[in-house]
PDB file of N, CA and C in Angstrom:
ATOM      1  N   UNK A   1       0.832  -1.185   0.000  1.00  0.00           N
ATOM      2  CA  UNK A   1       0.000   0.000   0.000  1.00  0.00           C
ATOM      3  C   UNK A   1       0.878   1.251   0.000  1.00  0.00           C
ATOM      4  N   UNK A   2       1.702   1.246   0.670  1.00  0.00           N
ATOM      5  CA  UNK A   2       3.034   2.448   0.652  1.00  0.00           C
ATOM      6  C   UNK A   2       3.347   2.688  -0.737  1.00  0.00           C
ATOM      7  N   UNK A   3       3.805   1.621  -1.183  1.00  0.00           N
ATOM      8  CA  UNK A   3       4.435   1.605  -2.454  1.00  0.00           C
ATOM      9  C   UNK A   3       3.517   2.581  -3.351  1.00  0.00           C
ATOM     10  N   UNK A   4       2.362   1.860  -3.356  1.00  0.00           N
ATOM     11  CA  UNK A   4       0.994   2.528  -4.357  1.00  0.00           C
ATOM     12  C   UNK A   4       0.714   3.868  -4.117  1.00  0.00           C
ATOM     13  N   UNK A   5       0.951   4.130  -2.764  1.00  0.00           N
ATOM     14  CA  UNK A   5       0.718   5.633  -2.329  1.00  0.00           C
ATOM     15  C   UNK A   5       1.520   6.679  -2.595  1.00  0.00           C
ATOM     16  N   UNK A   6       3.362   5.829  -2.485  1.00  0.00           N
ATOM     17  CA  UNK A   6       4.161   6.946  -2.773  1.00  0.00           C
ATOM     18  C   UNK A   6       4.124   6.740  -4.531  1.00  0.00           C
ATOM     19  N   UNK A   7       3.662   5.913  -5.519  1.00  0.00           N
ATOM     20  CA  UNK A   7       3.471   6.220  -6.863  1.00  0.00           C
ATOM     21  C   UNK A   7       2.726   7.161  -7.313  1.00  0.00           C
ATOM     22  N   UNK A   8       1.692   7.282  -6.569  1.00  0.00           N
ATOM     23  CA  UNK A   8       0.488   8.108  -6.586  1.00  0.00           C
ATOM     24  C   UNK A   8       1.117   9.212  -6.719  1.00  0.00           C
ATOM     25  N   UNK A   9       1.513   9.295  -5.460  1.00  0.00           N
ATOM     26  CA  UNK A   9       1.688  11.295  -4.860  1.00  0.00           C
ATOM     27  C   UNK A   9       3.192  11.466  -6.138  1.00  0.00           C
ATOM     28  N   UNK A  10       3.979  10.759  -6.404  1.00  0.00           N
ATOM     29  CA  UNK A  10       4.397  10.894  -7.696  1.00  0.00           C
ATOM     30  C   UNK A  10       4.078  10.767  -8.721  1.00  0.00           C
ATOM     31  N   UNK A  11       2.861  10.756  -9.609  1.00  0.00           N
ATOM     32  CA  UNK A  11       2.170  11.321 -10.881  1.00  0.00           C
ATOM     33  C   UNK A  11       1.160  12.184 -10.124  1.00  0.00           C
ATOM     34  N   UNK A  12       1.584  12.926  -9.697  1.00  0.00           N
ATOM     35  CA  UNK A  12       1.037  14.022  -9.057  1.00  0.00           C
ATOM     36  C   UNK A  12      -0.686  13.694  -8.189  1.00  0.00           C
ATOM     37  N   UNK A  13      -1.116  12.565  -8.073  1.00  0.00           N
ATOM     38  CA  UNK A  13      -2.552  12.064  -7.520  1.00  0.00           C
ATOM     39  C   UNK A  13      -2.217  12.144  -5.769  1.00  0.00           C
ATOM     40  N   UNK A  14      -3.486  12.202  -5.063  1.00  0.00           N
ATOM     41  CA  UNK A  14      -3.559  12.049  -3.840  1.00  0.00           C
ATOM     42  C   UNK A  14      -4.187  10.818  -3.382  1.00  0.00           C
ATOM     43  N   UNK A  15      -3.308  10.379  -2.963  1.00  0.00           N
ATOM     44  CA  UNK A  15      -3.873   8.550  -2.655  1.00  0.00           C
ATOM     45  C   UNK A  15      -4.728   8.546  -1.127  1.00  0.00           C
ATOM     46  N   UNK A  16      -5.311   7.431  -1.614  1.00  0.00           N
ATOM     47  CA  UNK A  16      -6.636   7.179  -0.472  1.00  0.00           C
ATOM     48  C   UNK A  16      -6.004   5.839  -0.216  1.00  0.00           C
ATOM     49  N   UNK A  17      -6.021   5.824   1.008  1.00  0.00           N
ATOM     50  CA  UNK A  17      -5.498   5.106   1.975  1.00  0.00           C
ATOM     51  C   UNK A  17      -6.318   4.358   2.743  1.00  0.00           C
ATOM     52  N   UNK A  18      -6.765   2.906   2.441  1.00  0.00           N
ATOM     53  CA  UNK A  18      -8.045   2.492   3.317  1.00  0.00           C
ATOM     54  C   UNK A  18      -7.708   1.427   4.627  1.00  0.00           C
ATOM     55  N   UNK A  19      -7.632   1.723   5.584  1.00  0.00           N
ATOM     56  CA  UNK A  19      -7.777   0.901   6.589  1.00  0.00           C
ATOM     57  C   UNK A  19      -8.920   0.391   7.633  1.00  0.00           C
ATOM     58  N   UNK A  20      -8.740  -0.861   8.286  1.00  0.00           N
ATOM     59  CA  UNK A  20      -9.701  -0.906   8.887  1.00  0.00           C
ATOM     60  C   UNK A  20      -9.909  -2.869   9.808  1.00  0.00           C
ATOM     61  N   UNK A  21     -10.306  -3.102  10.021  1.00  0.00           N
ATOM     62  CA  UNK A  21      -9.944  -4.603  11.229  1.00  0.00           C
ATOM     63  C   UNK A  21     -10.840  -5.331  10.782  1.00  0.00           C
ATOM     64  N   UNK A  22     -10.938  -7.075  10.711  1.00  0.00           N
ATOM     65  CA  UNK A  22     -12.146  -7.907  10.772  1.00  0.00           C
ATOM     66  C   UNK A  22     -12.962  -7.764  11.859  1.00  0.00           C
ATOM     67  N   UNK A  23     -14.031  -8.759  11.753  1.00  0.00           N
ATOM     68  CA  UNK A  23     -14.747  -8.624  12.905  1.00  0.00           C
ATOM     69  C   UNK A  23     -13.938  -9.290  13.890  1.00  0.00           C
ATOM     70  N   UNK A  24     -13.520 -10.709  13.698  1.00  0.00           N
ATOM     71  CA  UNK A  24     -12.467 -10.948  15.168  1.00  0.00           C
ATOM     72  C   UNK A  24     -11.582  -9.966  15.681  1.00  0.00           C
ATOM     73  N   UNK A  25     -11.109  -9.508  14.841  1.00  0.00           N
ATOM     74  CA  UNK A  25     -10.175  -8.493  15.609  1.00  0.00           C
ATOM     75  C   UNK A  25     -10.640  -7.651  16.410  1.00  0.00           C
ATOM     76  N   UNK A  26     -11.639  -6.779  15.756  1.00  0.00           N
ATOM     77  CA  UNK A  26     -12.585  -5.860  16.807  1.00  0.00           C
ATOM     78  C   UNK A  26     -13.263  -6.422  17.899  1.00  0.00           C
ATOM     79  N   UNK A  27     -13.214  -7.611  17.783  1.00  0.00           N
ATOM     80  CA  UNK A  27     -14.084  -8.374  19.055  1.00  0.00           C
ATOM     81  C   UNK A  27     -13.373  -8.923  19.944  1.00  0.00           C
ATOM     82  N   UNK A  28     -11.966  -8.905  19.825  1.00  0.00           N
ATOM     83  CA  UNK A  28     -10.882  -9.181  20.556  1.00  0.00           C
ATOM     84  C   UNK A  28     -10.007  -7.796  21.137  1.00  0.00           C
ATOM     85  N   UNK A  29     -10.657  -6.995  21.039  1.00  0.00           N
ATOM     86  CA  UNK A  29     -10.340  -5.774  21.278  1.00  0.00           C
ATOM     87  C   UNK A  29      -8.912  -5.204  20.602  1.00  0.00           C
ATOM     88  N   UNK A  30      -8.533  -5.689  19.676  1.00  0.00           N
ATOM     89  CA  UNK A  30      -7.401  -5.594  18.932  1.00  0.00           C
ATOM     90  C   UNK A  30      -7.340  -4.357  17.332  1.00  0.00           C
ATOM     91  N   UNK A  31      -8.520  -3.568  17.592  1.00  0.00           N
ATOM     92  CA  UNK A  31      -9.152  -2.825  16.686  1.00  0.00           C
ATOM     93  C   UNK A  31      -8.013  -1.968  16.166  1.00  0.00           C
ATOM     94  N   UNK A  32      -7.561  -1.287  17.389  1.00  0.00           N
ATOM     95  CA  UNK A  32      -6.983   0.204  17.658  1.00  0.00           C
ATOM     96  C   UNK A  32      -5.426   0.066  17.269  1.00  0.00           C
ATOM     97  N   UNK A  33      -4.896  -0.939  17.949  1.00  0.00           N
ATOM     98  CA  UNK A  33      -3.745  -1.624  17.408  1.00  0.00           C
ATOM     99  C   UNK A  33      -3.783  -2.462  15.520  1.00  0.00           C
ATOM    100  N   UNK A  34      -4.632  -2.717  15.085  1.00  0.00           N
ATOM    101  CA  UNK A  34      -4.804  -2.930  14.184  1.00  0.00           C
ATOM    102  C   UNK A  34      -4.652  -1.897  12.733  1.00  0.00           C
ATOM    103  N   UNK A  35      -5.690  -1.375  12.932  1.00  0.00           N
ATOM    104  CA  UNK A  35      -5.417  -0.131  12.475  1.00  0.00           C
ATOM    105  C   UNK A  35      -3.919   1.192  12.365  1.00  0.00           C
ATOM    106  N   UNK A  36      -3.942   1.077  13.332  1.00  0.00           N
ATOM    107  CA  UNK A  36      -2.384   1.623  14.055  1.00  0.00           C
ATOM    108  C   UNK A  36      -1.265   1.125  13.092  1.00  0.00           C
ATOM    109  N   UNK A  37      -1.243  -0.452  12.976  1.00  0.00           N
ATOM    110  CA  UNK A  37      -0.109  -0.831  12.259  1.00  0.00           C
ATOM    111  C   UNK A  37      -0.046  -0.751  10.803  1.00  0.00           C
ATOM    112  N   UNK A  38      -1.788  -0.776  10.408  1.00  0.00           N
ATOM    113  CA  UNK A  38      -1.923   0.061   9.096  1.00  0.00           C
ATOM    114  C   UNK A  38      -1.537   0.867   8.597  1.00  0.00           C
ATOM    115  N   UNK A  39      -1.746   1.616   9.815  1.00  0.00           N
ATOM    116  CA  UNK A  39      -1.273   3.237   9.108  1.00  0.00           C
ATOM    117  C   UNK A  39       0.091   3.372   9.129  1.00  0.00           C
ATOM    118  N   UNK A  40       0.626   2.775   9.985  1.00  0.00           N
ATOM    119  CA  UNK A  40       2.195   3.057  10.187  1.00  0.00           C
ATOM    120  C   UNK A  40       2.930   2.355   9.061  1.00  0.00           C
ATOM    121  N   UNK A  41       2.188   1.240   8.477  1.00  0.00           N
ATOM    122  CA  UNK A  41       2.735   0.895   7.207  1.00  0.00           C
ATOM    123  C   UNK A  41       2.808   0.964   6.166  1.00  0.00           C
ATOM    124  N   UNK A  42       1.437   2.299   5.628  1.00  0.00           N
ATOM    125  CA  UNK A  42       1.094   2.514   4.130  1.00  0.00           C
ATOM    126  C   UNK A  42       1.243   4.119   4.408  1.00  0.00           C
ATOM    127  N   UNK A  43       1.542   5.005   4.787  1.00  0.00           N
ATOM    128  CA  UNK A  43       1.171   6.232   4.860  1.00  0.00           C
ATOM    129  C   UNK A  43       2.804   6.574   4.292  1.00  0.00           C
ATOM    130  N   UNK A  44       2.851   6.895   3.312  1.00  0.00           N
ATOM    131  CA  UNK A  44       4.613   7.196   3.004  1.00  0.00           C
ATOM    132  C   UNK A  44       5.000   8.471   3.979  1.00  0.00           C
ATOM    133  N   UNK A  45       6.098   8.305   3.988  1.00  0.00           N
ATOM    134  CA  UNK A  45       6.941   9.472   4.315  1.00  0.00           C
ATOM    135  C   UNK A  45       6.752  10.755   3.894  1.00  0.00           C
ATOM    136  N   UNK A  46       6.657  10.841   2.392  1.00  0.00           N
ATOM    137  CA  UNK A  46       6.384  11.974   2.059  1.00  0.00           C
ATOM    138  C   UNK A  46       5.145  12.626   2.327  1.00  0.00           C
ATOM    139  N   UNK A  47       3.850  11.979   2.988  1.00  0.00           N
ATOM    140  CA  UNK A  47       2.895  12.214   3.166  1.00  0.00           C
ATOM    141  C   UNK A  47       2.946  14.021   4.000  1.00  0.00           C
ATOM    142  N   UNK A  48       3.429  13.684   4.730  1.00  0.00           N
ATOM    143  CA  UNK A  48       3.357  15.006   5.205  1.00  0.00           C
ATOM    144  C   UNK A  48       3.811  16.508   4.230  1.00  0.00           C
ATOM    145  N   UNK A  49       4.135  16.054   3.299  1.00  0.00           N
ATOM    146  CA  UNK A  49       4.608  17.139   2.113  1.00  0.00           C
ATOM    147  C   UNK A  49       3.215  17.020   0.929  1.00  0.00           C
ATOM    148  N   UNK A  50       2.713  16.053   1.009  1.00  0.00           N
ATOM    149  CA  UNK A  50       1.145  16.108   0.442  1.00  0.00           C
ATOM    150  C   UNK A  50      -0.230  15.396   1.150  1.00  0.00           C
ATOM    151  N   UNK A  51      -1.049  15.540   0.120  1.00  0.00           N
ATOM    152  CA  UNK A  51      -2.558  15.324   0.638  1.00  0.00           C
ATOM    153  C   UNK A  51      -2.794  14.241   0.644  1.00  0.00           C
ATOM    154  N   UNK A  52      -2.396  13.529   1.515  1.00  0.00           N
ATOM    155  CA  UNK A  52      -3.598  11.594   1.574  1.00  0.00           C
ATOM    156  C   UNK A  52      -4.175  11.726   1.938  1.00  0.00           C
ATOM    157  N   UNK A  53      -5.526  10.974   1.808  1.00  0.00           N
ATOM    158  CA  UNK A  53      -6.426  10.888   2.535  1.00  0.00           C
ATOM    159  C   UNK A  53      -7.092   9.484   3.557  1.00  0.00           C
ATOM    160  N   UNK A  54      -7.310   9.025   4.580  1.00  0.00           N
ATOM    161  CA  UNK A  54      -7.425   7.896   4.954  1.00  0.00           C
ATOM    162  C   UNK A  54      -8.187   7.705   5.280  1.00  0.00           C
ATOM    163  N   UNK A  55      -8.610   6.381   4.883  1.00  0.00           N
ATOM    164  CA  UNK A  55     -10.754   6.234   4.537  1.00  0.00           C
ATOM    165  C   UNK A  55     -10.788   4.979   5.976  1.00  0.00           C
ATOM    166  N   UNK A  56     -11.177   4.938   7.177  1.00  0.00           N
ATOM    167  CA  UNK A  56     -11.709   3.620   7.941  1.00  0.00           C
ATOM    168  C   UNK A  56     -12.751   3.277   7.127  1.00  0.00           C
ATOM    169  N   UNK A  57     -12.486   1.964   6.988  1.00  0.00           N
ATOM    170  CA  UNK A  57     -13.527   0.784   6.034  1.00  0.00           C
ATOM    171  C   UNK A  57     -12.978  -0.319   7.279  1.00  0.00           C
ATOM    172  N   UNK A  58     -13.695  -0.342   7.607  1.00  0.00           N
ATOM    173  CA  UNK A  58     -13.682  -1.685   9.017  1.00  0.00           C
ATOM    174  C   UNK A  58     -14.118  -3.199   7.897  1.00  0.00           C
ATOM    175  N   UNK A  59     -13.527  -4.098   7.685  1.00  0.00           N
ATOM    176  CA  UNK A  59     -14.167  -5.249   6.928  1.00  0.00           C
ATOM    177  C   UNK A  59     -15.517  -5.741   7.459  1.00  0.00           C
ATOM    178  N   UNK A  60     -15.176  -5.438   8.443  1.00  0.00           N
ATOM    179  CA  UNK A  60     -16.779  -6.552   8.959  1.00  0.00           C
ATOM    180  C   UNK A  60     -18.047  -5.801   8.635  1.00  0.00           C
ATOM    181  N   UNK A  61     -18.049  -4.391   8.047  1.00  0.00           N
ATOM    182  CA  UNK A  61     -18.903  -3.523   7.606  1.00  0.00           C
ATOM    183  C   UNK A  61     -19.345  -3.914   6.203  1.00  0.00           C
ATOM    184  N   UNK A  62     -17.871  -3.894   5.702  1.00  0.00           N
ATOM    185  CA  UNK A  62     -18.452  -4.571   4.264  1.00  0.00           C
ATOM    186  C   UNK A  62     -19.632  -5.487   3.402  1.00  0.00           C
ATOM    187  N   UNK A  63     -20.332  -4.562   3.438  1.00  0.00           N
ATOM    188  CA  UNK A  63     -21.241  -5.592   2.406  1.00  0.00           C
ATOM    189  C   UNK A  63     -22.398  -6.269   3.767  1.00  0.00           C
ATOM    190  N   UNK A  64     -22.380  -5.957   4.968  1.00  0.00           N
ATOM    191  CA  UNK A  64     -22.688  -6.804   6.229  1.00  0.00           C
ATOM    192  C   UNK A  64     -23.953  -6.105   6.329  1.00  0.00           C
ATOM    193  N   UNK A  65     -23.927  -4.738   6.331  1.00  0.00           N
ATOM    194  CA  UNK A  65     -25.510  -3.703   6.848  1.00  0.00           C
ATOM    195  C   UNK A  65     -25.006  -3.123   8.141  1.00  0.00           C
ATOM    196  N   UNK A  66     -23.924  -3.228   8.609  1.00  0.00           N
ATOM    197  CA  UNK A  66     -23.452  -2.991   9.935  1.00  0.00           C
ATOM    198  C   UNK A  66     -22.861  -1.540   9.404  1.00  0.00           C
ATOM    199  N   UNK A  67     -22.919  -0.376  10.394  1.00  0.00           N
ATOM    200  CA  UNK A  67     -22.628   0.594  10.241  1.00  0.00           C
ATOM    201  C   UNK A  67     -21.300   1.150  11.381  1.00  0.00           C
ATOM    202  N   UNK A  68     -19.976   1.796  11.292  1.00  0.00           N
ATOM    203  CA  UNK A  68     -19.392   1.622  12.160  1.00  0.00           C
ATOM    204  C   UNK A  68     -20.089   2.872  13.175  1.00  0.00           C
ATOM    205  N   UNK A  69     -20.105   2.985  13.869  1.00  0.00           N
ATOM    206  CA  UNK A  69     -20.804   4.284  14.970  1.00  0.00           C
ATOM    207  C   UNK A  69     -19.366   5.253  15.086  1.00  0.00           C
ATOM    208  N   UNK A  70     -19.917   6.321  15.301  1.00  0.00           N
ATOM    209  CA  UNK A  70     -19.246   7.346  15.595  1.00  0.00           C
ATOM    210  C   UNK A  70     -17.688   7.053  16.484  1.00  0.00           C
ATOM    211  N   UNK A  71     -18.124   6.739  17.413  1.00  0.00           N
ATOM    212  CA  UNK A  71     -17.213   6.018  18.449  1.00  0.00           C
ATOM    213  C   UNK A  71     -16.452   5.432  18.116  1.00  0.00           C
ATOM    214  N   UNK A  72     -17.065   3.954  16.959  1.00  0.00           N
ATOM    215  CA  UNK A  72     -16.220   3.358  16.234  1.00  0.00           C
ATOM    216  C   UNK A  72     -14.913   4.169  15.501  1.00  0.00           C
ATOM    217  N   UNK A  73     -15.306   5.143  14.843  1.00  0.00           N
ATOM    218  CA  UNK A  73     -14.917   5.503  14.242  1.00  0.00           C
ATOM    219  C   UNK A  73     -13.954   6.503  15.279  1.00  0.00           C
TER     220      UNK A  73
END
């Protein structure tokens, strides 16, 4: 995902960055840490010199009818 992101922000695009946990994970309380290591692994370096944007898409939402709540989020 790094890779794709720092290609991006080099042909000049702003990459969207999607993270987010299964349902075990969130139910193991492992959400926050999950996420966390996401971000710490796709967000390039250069990010702070441009615009990413980072979308929470929780999987267990997907396609489920489950909505994440505010909180969640």
């Amino acid at each position: 995902v790094r890779t794709k992101a720092e290609a991006a922000i080099g042909a000049g695009l702003k990459p969207i960055i999607c993270v987010g946990e299964t349902e075990a994970q969130r139910d193991a309380g492992e959400a926050e840490a999950v996420v966390g290591a996401q971000l710490a692994a796709s967000i390039p370096d250069a990010a702070g010199q441009h615009e990413v944007v980072v979308a929470y898409e929780p999987v267990w939402a997907i396609g489920t009818g489950r909505t994440p709540t505010l909180e969640d989020i």
